[in-house]
PDB file of N, CA and C in Angstrom:
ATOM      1  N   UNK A   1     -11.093  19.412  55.422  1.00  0.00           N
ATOM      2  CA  UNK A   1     -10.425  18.437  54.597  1.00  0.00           C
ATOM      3  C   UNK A   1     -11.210  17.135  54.647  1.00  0.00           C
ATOM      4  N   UNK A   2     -11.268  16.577  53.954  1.00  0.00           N
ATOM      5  CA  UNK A   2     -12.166  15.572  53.115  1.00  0.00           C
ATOM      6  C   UNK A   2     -11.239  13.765  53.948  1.00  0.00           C
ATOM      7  N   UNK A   3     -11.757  13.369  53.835  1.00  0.00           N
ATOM      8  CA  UNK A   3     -10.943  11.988  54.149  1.00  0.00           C
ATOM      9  C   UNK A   3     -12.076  10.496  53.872  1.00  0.00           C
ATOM     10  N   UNK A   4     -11.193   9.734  53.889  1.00  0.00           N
ATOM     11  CA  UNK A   4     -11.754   7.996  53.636  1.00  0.00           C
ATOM     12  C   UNK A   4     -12.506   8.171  54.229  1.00  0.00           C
ATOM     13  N   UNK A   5     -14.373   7.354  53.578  1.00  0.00           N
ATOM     14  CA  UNK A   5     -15.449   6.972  54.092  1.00  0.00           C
ATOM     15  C   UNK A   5     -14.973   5.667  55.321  1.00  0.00           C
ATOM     16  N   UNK A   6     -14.379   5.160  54.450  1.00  0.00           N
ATOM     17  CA  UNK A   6     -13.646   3.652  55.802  1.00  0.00           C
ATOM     18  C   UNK A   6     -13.189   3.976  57.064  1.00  0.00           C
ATOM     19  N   UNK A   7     -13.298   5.431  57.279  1.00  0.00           N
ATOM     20  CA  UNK A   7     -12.381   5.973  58.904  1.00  0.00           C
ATOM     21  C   UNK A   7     -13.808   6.220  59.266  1.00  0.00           C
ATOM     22  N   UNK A   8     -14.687   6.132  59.162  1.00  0.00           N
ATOM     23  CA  UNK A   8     -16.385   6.662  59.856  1.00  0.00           C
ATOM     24  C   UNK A   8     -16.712   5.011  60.005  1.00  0.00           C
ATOM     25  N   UNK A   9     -17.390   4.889  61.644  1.00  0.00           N
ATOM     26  CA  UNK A   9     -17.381   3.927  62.104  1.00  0.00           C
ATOM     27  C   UNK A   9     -18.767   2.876  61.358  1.00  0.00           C
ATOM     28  N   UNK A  10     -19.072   3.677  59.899  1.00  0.00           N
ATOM     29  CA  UNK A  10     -20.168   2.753  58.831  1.00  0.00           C
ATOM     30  C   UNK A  10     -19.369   1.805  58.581  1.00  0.00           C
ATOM     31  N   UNK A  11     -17.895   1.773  58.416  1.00  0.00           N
ATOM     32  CA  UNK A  11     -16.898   0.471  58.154  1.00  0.00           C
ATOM     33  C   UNK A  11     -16.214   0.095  59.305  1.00  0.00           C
ATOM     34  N   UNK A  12     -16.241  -1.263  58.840  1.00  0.00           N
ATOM     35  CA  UNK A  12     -16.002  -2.114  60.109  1.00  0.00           C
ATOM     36  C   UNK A  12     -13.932  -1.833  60.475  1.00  0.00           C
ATOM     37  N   UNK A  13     -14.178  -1.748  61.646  1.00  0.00           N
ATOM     38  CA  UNK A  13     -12.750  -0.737  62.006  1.00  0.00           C
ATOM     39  C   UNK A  13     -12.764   0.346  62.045  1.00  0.00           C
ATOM     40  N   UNK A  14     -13.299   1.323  61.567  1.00  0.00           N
ATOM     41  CA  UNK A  14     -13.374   2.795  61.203  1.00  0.00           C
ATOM     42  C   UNK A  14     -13.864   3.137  62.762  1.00  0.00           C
ATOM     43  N   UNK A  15     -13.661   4.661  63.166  1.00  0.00           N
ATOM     44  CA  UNK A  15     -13.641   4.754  64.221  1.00  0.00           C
ATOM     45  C   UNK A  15     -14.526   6.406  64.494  1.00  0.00           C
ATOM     46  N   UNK A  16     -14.241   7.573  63.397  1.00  0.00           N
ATOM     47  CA  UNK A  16     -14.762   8.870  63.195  1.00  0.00           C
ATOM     48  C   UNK A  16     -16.365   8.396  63.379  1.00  0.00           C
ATOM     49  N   UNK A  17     -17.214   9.217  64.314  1.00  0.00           N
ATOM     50  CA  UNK A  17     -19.154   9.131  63.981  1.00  0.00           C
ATOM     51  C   UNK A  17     -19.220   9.551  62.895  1.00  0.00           C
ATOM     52  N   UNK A  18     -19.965   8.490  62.241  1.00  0.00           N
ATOM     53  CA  UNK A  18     -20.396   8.958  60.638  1.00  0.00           C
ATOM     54  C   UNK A  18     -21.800   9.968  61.144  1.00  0.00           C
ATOM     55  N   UNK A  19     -22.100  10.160  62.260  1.00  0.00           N
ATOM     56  CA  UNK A  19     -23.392  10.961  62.261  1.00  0.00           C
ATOM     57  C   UNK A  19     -22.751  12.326  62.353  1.00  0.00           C
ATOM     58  N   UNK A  20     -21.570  12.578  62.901  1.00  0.00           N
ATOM     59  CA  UNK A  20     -20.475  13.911  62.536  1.00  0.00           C
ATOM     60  C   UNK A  20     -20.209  14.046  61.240  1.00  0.00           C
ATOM     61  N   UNK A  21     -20.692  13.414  60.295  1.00  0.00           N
ATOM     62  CA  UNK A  21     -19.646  13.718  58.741  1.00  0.00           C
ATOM     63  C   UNK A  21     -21.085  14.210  57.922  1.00  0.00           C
ATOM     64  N   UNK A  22     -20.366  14.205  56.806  1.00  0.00           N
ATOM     65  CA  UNK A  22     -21.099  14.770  55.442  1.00  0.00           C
ATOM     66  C   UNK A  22     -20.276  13.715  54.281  1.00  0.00           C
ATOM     67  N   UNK A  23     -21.194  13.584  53.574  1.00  0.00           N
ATOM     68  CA  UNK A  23     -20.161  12.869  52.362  1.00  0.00           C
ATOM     69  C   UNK A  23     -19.954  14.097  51.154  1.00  0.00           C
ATOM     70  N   UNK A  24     -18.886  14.006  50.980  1.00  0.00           N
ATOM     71  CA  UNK A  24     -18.060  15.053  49.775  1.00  0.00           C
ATOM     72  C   UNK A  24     -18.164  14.180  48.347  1.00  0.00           C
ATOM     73  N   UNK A  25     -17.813  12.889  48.272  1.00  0.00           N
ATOM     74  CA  UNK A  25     -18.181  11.955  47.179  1.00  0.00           C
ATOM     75  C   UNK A  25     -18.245  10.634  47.309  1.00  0.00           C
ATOM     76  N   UNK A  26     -18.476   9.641  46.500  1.00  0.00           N
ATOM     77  CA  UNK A  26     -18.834   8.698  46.635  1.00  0.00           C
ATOM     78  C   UNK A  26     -17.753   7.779  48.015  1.00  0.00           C
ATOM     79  N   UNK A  27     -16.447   8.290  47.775  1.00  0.00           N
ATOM     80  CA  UNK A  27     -15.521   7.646  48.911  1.00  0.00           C
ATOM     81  C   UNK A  27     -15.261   8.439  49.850  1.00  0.00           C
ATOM     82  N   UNK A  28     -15.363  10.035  49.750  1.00  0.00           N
ATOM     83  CA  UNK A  28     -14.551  10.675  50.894  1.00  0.00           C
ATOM     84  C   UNK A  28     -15.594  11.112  51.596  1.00  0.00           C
ATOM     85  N   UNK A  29     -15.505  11.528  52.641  1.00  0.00           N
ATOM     86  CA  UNK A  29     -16.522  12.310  53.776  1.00  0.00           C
ATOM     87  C   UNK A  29     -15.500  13.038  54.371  1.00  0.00           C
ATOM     88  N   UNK A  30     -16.164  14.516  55.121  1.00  0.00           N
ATOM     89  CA  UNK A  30     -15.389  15.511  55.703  1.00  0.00           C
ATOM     90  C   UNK A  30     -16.665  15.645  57.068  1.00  0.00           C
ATOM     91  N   UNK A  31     -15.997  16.412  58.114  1.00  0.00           N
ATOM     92  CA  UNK A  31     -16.243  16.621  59.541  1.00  0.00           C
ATOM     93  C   UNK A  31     -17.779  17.426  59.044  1.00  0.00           C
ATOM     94  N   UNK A  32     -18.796  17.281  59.835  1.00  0.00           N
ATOM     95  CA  UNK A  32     -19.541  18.778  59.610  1.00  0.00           C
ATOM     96  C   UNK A  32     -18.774  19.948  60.332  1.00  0.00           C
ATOM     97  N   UNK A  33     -19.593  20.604  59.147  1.00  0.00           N
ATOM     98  CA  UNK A  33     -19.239  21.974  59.991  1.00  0.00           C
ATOM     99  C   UNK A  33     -17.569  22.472  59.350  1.00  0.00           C
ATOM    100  N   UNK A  34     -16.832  21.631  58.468  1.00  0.00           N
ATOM    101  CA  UNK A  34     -15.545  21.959  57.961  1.00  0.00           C
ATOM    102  C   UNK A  34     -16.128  22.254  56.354  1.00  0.00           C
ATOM    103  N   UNK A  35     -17.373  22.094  55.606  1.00  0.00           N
ATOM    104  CA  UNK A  35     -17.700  22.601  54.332  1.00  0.00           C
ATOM    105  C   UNK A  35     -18.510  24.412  54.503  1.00  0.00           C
ATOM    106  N   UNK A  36     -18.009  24.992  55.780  1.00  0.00           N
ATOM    107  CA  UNK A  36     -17.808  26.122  55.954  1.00  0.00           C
ATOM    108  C   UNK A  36     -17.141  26.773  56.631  1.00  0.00           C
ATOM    109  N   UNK A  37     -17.456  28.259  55.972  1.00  0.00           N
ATOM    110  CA  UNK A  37     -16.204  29.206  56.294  1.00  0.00           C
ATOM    111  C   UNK A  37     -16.523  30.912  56.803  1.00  0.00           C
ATOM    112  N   UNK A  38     -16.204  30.566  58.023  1.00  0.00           N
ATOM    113  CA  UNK A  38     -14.995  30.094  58.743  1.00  0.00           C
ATOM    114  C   UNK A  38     -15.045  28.711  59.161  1.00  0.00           C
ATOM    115  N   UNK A  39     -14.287  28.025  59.260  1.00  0.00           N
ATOM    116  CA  UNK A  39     -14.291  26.367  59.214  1.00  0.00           C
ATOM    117  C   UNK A  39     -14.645  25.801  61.047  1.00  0.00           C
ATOM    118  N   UNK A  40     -15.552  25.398  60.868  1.00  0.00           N
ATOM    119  CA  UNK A  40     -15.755  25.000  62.355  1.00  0.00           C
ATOM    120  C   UNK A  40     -16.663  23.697  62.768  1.00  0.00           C
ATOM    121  N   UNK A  41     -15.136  22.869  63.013  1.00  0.00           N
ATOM    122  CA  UNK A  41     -15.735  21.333  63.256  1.00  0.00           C
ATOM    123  C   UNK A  41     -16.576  20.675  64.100  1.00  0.00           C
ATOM    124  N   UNK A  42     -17.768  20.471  63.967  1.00  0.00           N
ATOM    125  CA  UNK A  42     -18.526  19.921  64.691  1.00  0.00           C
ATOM    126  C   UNK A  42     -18.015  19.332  66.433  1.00  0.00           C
ATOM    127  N   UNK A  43     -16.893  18.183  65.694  1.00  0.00           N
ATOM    128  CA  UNK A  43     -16.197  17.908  66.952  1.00  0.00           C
ATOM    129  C   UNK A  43     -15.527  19.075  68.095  1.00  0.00           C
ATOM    130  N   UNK A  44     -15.457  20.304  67.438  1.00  0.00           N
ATOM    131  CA  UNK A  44     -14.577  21.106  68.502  1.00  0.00           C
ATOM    132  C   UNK A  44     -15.453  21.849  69.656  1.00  0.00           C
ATOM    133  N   UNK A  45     -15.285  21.646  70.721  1.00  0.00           N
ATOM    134  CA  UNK A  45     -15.564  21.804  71.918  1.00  0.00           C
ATOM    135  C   UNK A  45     -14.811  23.399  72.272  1.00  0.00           C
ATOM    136  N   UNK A  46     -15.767  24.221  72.877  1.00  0.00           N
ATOM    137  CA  UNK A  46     -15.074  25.516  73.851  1.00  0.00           C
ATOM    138  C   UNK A  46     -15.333  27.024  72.828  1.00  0.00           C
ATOM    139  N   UNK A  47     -14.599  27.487  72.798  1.00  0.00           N
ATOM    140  CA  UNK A  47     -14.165  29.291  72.411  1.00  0.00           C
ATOM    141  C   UNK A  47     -13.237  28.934  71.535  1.00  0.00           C
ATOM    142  N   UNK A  48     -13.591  29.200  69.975  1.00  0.00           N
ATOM    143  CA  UNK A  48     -11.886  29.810  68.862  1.00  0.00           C
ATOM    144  C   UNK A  48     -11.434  31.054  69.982  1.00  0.00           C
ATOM    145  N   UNK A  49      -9.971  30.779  69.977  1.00  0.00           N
ATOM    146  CA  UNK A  49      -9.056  31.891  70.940  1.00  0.00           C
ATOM    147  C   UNK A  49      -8.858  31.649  71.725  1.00  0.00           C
ATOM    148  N   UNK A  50      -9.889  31.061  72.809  1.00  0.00           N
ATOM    149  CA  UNK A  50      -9.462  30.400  74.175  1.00  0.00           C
ATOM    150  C   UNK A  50      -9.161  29.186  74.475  1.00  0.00           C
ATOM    151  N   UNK A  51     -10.137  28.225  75.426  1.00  0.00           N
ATOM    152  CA  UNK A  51     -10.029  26.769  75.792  1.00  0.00           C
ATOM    153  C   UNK A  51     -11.104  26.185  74.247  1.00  0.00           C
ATOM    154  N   UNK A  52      -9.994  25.251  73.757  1.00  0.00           N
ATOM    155  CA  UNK A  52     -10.846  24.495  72.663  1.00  0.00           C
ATOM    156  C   UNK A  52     -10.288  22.720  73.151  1.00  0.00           C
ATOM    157  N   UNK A  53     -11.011  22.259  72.699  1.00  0.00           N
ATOM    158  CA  UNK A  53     -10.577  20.627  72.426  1.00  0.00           C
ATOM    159  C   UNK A  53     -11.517  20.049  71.467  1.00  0.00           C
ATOM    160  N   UNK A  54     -10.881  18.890  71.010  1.00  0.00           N
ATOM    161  CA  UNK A  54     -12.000  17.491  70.404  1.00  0.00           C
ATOM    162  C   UNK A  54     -12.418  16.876  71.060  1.00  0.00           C
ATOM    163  N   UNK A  55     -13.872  16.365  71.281  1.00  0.00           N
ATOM    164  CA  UNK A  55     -14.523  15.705  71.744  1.00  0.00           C
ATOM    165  C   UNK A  55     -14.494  14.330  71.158  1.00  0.00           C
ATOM    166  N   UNK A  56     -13.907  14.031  70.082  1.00  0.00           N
ATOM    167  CA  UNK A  56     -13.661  12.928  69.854  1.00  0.00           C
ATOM    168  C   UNK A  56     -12.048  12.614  69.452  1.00  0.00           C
ATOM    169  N   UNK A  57     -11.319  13.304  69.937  1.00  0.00           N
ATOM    170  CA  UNK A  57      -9.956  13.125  70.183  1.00  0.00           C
ATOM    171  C   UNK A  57      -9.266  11.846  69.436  1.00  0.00           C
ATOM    172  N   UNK A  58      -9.690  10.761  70.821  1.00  0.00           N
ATOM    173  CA  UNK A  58      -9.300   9.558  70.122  1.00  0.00           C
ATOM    174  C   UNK A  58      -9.598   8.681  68.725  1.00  0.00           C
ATOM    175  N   UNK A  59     -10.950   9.169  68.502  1.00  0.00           N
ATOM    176  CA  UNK A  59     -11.131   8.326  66.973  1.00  0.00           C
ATOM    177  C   UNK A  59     -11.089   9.373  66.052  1.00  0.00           C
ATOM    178  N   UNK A  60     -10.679  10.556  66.075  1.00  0.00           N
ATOM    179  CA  UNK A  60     -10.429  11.734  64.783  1.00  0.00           C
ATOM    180  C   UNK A  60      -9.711  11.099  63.673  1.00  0.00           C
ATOM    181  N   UNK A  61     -10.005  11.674  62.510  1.00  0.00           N
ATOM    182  CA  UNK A  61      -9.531  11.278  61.208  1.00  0.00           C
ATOM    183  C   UNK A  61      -7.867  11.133  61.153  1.00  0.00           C
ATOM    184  N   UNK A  62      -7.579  10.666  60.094  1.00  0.00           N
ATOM    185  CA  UNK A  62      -5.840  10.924  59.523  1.00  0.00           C
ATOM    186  C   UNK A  62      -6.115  12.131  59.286  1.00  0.00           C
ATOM    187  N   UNK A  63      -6.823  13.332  58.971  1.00  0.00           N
ATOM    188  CA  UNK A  63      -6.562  14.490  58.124  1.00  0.00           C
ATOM    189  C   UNK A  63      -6.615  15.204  59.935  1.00  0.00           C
ATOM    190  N   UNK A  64      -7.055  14.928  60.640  1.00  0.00           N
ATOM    191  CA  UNK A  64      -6.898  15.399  61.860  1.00  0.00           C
ATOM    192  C   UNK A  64      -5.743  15.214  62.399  1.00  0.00           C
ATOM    193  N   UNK A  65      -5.161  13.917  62.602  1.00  0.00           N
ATOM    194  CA  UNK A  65      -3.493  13.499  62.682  1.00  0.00           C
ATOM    195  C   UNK A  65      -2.668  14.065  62.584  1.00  0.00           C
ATOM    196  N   UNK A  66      -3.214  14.026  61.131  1.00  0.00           N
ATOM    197  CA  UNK A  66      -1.900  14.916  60.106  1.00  0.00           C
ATOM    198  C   UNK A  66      -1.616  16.191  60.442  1.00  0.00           C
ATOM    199  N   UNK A  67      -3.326  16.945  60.832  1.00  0.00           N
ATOM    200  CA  UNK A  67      -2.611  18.374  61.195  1.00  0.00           C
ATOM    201  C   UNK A  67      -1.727  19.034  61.611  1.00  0.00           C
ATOM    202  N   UNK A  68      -0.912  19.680  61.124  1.00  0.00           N
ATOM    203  CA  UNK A  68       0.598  20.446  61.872  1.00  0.00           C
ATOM    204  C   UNK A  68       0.324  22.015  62.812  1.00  0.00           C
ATOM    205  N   UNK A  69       0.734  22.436  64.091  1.00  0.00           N
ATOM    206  CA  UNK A  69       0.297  23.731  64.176  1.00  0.00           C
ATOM    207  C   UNK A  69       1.792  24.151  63.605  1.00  0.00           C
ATOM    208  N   UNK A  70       1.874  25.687  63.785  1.00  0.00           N
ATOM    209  CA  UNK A  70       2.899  26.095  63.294  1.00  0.00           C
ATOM    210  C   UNK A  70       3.179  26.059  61.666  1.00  0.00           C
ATOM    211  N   UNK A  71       2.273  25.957  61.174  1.00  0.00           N
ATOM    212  CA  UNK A  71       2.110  26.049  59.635  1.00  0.00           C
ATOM    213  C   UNK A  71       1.488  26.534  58.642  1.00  0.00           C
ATOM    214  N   UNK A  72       1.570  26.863  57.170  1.00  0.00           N
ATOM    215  CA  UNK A  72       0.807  28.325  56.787  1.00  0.00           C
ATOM    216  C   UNK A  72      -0.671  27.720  56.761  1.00  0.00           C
ATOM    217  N   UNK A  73      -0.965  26.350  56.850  1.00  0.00           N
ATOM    218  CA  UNK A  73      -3.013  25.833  56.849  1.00  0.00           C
ATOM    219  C   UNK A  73      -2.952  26.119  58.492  1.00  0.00           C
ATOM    220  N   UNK A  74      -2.039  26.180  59.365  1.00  0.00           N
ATOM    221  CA  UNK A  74      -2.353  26.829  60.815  1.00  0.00           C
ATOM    222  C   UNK A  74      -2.905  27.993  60.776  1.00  0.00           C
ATOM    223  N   UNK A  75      -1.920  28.339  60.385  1.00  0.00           N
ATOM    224  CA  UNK A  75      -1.690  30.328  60.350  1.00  0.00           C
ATOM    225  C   UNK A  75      -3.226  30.891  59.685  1.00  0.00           C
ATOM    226  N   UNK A  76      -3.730  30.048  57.880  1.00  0.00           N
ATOM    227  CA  UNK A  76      -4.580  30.188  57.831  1.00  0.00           C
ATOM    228  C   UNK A  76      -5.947  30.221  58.545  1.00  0.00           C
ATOM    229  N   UNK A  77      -6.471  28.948  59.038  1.00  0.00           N
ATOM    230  CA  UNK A  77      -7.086  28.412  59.707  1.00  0.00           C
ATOM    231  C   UNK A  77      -7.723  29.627  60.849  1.00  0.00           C
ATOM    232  N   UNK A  78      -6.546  30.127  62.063  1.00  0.00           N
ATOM    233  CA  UNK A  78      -6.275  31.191  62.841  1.00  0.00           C
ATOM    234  C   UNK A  78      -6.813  32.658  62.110  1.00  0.00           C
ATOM    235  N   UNK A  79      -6.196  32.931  61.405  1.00  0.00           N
ATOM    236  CA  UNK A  79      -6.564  34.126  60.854  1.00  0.00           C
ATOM    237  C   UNK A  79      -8.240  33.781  60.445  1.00  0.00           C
ATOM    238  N   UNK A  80      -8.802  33.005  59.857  1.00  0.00           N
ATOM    239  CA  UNK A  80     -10.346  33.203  59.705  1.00  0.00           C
ATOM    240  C   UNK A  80     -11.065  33.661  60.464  1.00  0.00           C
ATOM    241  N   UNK A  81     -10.387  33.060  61.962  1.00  0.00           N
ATOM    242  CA  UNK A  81     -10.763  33.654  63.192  1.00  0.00           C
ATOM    243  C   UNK A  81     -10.139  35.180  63.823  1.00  0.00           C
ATOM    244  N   UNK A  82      -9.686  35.883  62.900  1.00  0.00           N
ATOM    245  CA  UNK A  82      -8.773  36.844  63.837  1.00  0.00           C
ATOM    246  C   UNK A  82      -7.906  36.852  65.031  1.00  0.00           C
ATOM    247  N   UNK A  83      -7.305  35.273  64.341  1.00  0.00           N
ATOM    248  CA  UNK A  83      -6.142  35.432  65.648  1.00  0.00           C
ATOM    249  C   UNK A  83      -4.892  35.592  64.885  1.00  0.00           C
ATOM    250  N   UNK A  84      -3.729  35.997  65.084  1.00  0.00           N
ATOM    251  CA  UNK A  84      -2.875  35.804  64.853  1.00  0.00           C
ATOM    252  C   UNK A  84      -1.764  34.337  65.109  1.00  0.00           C
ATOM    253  N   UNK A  85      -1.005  33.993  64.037  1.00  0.00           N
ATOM    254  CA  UNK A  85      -0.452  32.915  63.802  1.00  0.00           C
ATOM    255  C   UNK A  85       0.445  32.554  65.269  1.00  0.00           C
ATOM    256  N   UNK A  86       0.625  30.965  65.292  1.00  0.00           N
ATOM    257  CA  UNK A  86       1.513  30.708  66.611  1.00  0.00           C
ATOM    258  C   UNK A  86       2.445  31.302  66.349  1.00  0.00           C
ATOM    259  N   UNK A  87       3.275  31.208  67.924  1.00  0.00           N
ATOM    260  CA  UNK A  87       4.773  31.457  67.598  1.00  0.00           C
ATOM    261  C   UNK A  87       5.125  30.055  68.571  1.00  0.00           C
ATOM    262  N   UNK A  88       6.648  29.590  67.476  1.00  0.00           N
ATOM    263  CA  UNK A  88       6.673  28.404  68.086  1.00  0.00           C
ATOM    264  C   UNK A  88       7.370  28.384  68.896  1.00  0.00           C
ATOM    265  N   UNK A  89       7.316  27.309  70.141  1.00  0.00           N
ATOM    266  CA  UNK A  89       7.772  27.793  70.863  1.00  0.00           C
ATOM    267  C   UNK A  89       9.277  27.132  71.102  1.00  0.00           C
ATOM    268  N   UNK A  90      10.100  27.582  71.909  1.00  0.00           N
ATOM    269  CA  UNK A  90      11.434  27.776  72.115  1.00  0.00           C
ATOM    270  C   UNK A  90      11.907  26.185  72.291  1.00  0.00           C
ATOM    271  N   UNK A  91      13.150  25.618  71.781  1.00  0.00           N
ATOM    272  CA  UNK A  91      13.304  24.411  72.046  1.00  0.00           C
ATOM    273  C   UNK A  91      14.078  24.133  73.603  1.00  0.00           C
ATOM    274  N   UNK A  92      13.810  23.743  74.545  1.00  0.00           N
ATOM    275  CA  UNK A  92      14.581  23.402  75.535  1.00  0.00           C
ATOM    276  C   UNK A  92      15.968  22.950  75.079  1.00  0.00           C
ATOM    277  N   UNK A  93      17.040  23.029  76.305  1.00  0.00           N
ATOM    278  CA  UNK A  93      17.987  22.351  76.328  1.00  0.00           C
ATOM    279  C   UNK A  93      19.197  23.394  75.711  1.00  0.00           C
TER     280      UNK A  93
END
């Protein structure tokens, strides 16, 4: 997913490495490594299936934010990889 050139730290405030991105058009830029498929973000650290994280955690995009697990761009996402979708888990209390 594509997001504001102004979140890549080329603008002042912006915080994403613009040396991690690609530009999509004149305003948006996306992660490398997310303009393929199977989609795999530059930033992600470890094994799809096992131990994963972001290496840039704290300054990741809004479209990173935003992400929901437990949802059918989850479920998608998962399946590129041959995993099967979460199951969510149980609410306490």
């Amino acid at each position: 997913m594509s997001f504001y050139w102004g979140e890549s730290d080329a603008h002042p405030g912006g915080t994403v490495p613009r040396h991690m991105t690609i530009p999509i058009t004149p305003h948006r830029i996306a992660m490398r490594g997310t303009e393929r498929t199977p989609v795999r973000c530059v930033a992600l650290e470890g094994d799809v299936g096992g131990k994963v994280g972001c290496t840039i955690y704290p300054l990741r995009s809004a479209t990173c934010r935003d992400f929901s697990a437990y949802t059918p761009e989850c479920d998608k996402a998962r399946a590129a990889y041959g995993l099967a979708p979460l199951a969510e888990p149980a609410l306490a209390g």
